[in-house]
C-alpha atoms as a PDB file:
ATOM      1  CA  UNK A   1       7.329 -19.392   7.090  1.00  0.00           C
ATOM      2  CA  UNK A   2       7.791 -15.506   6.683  1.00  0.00           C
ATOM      3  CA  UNK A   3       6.410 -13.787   3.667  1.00  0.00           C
ATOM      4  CA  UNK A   4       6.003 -10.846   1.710  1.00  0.00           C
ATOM      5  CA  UNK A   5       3.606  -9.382  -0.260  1.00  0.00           C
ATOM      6  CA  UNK A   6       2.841  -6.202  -2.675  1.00  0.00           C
ATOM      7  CA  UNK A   7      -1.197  -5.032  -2.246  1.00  0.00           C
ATOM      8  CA  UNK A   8      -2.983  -3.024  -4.080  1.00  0.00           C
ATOM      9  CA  UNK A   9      -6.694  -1.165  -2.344  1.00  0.00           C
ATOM     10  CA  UNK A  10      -9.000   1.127  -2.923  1.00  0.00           C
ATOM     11  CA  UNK A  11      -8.627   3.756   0.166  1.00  0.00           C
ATOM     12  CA  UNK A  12     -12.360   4.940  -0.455  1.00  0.00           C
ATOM     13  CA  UNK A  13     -13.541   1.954   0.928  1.00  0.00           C
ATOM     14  CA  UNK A  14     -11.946   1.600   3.853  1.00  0.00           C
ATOM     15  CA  UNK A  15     -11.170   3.610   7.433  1.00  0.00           C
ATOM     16  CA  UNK A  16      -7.452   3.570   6.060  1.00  0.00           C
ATOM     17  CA  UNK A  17      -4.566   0.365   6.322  1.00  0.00           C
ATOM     18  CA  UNK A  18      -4.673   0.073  10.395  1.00  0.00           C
ATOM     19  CA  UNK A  19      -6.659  -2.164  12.152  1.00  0.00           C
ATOM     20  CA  UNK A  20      -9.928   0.069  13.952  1.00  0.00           C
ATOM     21  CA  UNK A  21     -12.031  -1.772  15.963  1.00  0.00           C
ATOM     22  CA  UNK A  22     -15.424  -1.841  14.504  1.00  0.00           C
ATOM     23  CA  UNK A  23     -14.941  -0.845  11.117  1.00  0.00           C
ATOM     24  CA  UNK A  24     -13.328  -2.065   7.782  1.00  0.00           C
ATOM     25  CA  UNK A  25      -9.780  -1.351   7.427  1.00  0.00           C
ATOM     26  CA  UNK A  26      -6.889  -3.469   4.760  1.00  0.00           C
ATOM     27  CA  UNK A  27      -4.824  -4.373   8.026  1.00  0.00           C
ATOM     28  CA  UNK A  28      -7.864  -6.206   9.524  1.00  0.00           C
ATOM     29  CA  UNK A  29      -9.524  -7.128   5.776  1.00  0.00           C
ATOM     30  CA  UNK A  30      -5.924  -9.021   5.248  1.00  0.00           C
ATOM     31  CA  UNK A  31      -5.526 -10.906   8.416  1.00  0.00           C
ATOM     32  CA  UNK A  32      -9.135 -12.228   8.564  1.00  0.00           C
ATOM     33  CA  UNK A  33      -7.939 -13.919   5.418  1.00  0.00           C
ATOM     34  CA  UNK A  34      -4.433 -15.250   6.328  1.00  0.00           C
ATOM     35  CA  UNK A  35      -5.972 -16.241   9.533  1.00  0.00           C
ATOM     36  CA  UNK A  36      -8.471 -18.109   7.697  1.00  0.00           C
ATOM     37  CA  UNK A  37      -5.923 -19.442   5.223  1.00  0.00           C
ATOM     38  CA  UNK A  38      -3.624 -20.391   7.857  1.00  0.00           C
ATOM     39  CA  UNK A  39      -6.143 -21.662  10.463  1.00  0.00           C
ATOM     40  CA  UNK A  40      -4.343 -19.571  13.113  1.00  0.00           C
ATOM     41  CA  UNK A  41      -4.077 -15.854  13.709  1.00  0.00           C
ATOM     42  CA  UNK A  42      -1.891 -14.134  11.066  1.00  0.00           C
ATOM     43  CA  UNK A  43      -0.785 -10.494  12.325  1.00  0.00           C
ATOM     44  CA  UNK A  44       0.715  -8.382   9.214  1.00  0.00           C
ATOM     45  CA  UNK A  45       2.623  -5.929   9.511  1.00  0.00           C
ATOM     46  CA  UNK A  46       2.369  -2.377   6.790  1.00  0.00           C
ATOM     47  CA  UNK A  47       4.900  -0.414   5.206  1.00  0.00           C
ATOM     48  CA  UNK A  48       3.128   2.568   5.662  1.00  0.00           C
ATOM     49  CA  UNK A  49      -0.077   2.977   7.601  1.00  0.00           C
ATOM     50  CA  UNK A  50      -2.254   5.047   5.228  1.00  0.00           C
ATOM     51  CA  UNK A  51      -5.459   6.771   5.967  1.00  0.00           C
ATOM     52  CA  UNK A  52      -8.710   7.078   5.221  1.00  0.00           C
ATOM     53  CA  UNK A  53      -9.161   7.122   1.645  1.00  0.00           C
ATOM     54  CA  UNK A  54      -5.905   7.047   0.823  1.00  0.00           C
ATOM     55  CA  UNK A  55      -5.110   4.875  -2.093  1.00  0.00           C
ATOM     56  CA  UNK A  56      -2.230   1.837  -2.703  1.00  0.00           C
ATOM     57  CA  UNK A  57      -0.989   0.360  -5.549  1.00  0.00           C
ATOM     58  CA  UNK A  58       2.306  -1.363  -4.041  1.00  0.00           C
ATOM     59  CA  UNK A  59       1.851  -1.466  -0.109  1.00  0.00           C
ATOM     60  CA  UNK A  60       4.185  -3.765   1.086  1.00  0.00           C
ATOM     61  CA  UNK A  61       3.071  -6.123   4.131  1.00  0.00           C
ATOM     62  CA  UNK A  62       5.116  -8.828   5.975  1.00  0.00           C
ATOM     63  CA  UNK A  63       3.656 -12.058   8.463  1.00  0.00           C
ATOM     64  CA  UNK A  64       4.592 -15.317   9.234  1.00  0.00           C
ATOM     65  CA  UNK A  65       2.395 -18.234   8.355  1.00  0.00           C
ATOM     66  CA  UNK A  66       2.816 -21.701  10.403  1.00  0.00           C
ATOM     67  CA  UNK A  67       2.667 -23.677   7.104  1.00  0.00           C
ATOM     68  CA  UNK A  68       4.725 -23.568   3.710  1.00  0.00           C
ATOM     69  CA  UNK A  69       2.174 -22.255   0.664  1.00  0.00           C
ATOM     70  CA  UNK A  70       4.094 -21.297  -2.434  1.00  0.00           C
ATOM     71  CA  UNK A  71       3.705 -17.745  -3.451  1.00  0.00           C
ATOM     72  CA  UNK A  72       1.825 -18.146  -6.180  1.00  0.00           C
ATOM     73  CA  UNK A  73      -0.979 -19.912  -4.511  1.00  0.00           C
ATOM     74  CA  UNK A  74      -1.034 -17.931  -1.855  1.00  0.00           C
ATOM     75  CA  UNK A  75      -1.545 -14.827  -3.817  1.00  0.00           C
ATOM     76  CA  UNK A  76      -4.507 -16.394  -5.235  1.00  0.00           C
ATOM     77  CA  UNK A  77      -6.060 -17.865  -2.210  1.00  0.00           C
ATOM     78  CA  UNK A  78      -5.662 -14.374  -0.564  1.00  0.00           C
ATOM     79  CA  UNK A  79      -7.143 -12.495  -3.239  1.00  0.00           C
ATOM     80  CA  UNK A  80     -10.618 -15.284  -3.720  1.00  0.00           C
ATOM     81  CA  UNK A  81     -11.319 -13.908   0.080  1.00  0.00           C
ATOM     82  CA  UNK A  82     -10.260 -10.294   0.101  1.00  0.00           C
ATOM     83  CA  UNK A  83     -11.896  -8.758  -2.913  1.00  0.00           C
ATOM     84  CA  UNK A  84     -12.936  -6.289  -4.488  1.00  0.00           C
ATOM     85  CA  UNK A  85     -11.199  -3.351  -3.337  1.00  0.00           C
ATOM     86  CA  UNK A  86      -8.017  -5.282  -2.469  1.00  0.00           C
ATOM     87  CA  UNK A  87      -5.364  -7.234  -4.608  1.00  0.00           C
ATOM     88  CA  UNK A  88      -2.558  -8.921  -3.496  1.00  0.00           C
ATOM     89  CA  UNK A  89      -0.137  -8.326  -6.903  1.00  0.00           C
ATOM     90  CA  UNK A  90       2.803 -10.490  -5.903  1.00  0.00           C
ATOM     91  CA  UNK A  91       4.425 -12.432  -2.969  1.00  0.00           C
ATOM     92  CA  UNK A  92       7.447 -14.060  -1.827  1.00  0.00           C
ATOM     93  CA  UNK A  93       9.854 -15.731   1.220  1.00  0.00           C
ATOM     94  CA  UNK A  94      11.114 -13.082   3.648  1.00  0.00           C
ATOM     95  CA  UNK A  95      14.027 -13.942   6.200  1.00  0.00           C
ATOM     96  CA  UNK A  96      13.507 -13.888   9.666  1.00  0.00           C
ATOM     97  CA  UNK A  97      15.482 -10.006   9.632  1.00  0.00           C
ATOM     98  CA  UNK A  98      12.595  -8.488   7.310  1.00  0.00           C
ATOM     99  CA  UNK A  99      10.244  -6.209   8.713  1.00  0.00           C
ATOM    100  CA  UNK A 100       7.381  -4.468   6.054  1.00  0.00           C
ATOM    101  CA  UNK A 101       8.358  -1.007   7.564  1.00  0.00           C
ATOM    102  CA  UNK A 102      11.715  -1.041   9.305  1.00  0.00           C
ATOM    103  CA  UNK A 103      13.299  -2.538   5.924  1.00  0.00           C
ATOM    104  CA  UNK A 104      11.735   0.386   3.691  1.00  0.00           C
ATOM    105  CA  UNK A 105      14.902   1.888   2.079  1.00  0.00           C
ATOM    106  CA  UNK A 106      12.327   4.286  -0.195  1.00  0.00           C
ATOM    107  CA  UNK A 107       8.078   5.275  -0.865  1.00  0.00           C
ATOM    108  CA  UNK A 108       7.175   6.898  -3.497  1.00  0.00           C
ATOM    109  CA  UNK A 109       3.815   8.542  -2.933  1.00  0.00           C
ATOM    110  CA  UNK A 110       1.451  10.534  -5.954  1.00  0.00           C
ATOM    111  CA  UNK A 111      -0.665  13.178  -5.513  1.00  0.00           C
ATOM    112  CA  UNK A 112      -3.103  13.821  -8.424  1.00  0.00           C
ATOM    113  CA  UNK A 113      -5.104  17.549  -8.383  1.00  0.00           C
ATOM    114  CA  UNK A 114      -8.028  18.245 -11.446  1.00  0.00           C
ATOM    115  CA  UNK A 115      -7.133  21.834 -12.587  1.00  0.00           C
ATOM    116  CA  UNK A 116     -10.455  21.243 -14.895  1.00  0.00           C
ATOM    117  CA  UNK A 117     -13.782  21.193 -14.335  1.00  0.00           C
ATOM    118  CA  UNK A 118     -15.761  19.417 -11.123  1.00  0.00           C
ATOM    119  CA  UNK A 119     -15.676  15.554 -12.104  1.00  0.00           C
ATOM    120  CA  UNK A 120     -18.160  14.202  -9.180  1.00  0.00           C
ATOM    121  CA  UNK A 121     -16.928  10.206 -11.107  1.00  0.00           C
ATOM    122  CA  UNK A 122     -13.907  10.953  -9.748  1.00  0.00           C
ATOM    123  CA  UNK A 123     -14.399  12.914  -6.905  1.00  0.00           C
ATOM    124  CA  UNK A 124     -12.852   9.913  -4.357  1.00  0.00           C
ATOM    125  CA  UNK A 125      -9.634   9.139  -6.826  1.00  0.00           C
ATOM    126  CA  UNK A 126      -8.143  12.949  -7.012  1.00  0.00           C
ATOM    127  CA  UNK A 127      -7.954  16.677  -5.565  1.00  0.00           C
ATOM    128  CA  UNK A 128     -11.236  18.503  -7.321  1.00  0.00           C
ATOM    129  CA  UNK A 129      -9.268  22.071  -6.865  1.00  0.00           C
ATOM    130  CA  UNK A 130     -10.855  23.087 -10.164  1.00  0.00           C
ATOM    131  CA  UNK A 131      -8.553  25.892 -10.733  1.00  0.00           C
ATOM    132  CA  UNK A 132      -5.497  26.895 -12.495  1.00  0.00           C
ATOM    133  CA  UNK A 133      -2.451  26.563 -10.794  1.00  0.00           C
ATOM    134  CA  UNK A 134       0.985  27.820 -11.141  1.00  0.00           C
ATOM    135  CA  UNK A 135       3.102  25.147 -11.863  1.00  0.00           C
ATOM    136  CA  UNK A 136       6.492  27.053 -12.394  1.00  0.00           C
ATOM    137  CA  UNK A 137       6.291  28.470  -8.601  1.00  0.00           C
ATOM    138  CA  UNK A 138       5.513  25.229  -7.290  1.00  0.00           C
ATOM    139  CA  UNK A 139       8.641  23.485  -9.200  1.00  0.00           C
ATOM    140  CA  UNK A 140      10.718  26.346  -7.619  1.00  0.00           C
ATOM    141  CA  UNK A 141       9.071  25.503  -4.184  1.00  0.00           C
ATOM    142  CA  UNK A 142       8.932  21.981  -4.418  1.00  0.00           C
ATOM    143  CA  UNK A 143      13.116  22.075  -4.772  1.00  0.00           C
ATOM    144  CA  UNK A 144      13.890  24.419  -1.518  1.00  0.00           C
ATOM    145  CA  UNK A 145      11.963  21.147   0.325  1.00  0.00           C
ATOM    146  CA  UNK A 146      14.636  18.318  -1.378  1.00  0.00           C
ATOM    147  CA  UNK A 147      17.292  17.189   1.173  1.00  0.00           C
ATOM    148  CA  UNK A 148      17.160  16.970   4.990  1.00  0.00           C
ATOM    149  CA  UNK A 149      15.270  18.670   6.862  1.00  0.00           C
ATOM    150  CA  UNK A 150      12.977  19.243  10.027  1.00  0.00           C
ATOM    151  CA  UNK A 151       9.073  18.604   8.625  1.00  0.00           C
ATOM    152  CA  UNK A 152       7.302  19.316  12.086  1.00  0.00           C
ATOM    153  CA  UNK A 153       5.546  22.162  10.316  1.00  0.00           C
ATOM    154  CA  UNK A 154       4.176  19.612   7.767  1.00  0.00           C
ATOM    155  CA  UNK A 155       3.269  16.470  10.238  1.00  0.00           C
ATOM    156  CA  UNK A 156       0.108  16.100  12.355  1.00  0.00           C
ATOM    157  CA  UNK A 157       0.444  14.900  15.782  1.00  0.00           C
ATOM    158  CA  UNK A 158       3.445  14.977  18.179  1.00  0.00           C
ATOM    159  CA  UNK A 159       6.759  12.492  17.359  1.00  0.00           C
ATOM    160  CA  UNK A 160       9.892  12.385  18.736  1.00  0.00           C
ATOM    161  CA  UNK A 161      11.800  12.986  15.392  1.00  0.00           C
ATOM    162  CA  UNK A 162      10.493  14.995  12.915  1.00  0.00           C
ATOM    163  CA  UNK A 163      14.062  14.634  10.428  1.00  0.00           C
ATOM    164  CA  UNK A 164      13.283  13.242   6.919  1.00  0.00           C
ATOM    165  CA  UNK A 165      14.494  13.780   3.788  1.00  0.00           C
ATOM    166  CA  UNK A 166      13.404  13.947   0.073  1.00  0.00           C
ATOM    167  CA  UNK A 167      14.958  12.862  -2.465  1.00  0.00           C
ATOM    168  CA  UNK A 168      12.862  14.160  -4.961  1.00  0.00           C
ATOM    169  CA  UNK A 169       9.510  15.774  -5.799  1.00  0.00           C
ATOM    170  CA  UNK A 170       8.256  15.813  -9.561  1.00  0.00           C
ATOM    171  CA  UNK A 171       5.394  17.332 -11.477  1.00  0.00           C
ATOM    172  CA  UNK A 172       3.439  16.046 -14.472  1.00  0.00           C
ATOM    173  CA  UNK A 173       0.668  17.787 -16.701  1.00  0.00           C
ATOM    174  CA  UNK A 174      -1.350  15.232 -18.192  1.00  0.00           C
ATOM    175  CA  UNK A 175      -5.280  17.117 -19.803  1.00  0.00           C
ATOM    176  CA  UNK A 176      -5.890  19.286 -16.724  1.00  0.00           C
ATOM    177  CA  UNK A 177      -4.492  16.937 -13.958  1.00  0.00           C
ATOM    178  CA  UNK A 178      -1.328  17.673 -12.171  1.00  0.00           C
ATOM    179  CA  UNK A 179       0.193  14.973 -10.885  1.00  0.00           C
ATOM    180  CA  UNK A 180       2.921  15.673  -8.112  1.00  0.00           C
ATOM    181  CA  UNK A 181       5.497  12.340  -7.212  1.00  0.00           C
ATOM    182  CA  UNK A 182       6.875  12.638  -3.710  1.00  0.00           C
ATOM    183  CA  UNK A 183      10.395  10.033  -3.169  1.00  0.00           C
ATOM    184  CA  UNK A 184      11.485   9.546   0.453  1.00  0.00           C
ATOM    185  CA  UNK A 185      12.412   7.313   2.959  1.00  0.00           C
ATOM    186  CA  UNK A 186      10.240   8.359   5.789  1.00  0.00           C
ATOM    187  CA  UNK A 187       6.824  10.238   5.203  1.00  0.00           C
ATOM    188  CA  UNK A 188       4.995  11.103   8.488  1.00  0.00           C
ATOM    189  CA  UNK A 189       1.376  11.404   8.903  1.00  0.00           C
ATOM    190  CA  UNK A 190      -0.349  13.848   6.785  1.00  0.00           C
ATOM    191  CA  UNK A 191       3.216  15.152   5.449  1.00  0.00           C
ATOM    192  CA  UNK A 192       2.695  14.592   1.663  1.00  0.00           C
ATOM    193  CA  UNK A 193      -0.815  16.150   1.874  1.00  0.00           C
ATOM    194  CA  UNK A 194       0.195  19.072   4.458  1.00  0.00           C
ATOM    195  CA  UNK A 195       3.565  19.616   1.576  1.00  0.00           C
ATOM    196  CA  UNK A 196       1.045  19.646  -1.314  1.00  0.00           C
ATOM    197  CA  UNK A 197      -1.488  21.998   0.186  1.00  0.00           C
ATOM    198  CA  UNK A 198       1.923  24.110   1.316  1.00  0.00           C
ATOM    199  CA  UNK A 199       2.484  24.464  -2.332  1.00  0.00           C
ATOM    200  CA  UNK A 200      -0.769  25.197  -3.567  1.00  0.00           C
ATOM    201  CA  UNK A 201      -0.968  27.697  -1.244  1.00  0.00           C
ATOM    202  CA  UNK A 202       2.341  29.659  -2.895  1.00  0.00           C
ATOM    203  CA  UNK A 203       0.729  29.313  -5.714  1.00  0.00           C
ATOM    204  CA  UNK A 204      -2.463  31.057  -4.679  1.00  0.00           C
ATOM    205  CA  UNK A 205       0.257  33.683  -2.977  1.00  0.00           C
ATOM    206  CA  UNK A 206      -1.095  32.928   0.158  1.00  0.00           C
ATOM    207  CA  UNK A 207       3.192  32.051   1.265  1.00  0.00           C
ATOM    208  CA  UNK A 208       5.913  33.576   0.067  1.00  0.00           C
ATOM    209  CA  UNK A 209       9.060  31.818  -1.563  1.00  0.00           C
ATOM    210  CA  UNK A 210      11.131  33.439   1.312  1.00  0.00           C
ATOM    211  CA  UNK A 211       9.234  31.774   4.111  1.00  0.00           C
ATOM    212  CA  UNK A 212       9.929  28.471   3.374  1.00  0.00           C
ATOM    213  CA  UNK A 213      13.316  28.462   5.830  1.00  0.00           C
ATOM    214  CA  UNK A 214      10.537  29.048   8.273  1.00  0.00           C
ATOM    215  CA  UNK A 215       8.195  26.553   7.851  1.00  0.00           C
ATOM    216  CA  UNK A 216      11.624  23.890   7.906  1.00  0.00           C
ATOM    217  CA  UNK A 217      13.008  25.659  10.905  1.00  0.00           C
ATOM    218  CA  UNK A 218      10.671  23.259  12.907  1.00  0.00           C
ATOM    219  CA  UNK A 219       9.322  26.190  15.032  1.00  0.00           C
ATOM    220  CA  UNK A 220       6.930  27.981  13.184  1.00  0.00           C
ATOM    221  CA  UNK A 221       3.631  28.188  15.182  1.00  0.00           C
ATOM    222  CA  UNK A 222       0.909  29.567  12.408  1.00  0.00           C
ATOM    223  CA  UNK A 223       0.646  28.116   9.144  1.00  0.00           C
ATOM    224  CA  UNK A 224      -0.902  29.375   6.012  1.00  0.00           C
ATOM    225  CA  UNK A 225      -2.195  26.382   4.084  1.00  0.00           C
ATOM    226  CA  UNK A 226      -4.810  23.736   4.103  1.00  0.00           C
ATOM    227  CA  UNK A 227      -4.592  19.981   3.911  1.00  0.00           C
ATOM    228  CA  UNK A 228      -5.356  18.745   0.742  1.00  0.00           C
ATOM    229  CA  UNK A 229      -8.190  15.853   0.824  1.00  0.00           C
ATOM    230  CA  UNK A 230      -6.762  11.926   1.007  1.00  0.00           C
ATOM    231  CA  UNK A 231      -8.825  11.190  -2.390  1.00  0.00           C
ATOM    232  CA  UNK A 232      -5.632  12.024  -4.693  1.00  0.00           C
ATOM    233  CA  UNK A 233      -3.260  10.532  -2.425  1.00  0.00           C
ATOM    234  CA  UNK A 234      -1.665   7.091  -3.960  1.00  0.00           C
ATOM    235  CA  UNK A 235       1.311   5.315  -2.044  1.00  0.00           C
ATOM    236  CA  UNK A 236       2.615   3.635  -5.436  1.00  0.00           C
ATOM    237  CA  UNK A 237       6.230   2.109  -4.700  1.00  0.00           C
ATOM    238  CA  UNK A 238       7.743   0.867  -1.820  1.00  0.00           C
ATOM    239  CA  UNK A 239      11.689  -0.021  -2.070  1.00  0.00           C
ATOM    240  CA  UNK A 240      13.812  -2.474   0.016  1.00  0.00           C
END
């Protein structure tokens, strides 16, 4: 029987979603479960595979189990052996066609920055930049980046493709946090925290609003900004 399910995790505690051999990850936290639920291996499969400390509050994740549990009992047996930094929030019957990542027709990811003062509580949930930023030249940024284009000067590692597009990027002021909302089909690694260090650094006039065609041209070989920490990173929607 094919399922899937919505989860939930704390990214602090754990070496991100991917299984690692020899240390704690969700991918391998989740399947020691199923496996143990299903009294076979269970292999899941991730919408997105987030890293270290990276946080979730709808990661979608696929499998197939050999025997018929109804949702609702399997959300609770999953969630009496996986706790506490991980909650399964919902589950359901999958065709045979559905695939976790490969059906993912949108992600919306949030990135949350403290403008205030240091908050060491919260120093693993958000961005302690601890300055004032300018918000206005960030909006104006933020919409040169909507639409298709080549990210390769925003993605870590080598790919084949480096094509995505953005459907939209939105900012909210709540106290002195600024939270930024990233919507997308495809988000490579590090490309919502390389984008949101990209436009903290025009805000701290580090880049200009005229080099942006550069850093989308896909061949720009120095870049001016820093990657923002995963700690205010949240995938919070996934869309099929």
């Amino acid at each position: 029987m094919n399922y899937f399910i919505s989860v939930s995790y704390d990214g602090s505690k754990f070496y991100g979603f991917q299984r690692l051999k020899g240390k704690s990850t969700v991918q391998a936290t989740l399947e020691h479960a199923l496996t143990k639920i299903n009294k076979d291996e269970v292999l899941v499969k991730g919408a997105g595979r987030t890293d270290r400390g990276v946080h979730a509050l709808d990661q979608g994740v696929s499998f197939s189990l050999k025997q018929s549990i109804p949702p609702e009992r399997l959300v609770n047996a999953i969630n009496s052996l996986v706790g506490p930094y991980i909650k399964v929030n919902s589950a359901c019957y999958v065709d045979d066609t559905f695939h976790a990542r490969f059906s993912v027709l949108e992600k919306t990811y949030v990135y949350v920055i403290n403008m205030g003062e240091f908050n060491p509580i919260f120093n693993d949930y958000l961005y302690n930049y601890n300055r004032c930023l300018n918000i206005s030249i960030m909006k104006r940024s933020a919409k040169m980046l909507l639409g298709p284009h080549n990210f390769k000067s925003f993605t870590s590692g080598e790919r084949d493709n480096y094509d995505s597009i953005i459907n939209s990027i939105s900012f909210k002021k709540e106290s002195d946090k600024l939270i930024i909302t990233f919507q997308g089909k495809s988000f490579y690694r590090y490309m919502v925290r390389n984008l949101v260090g990209f436009l903290i650094a025009i805000s701290e006039n580090k880049i200009s609003l005229n080099e942006i065609p550069d850093y989308l041209s896909g061949n720009l070989e120095n870049i001016h900004y820093t990657t923002v920490p995963a700690s205010g990173l949240y995938l919070t929607k996934i869309k099929y």
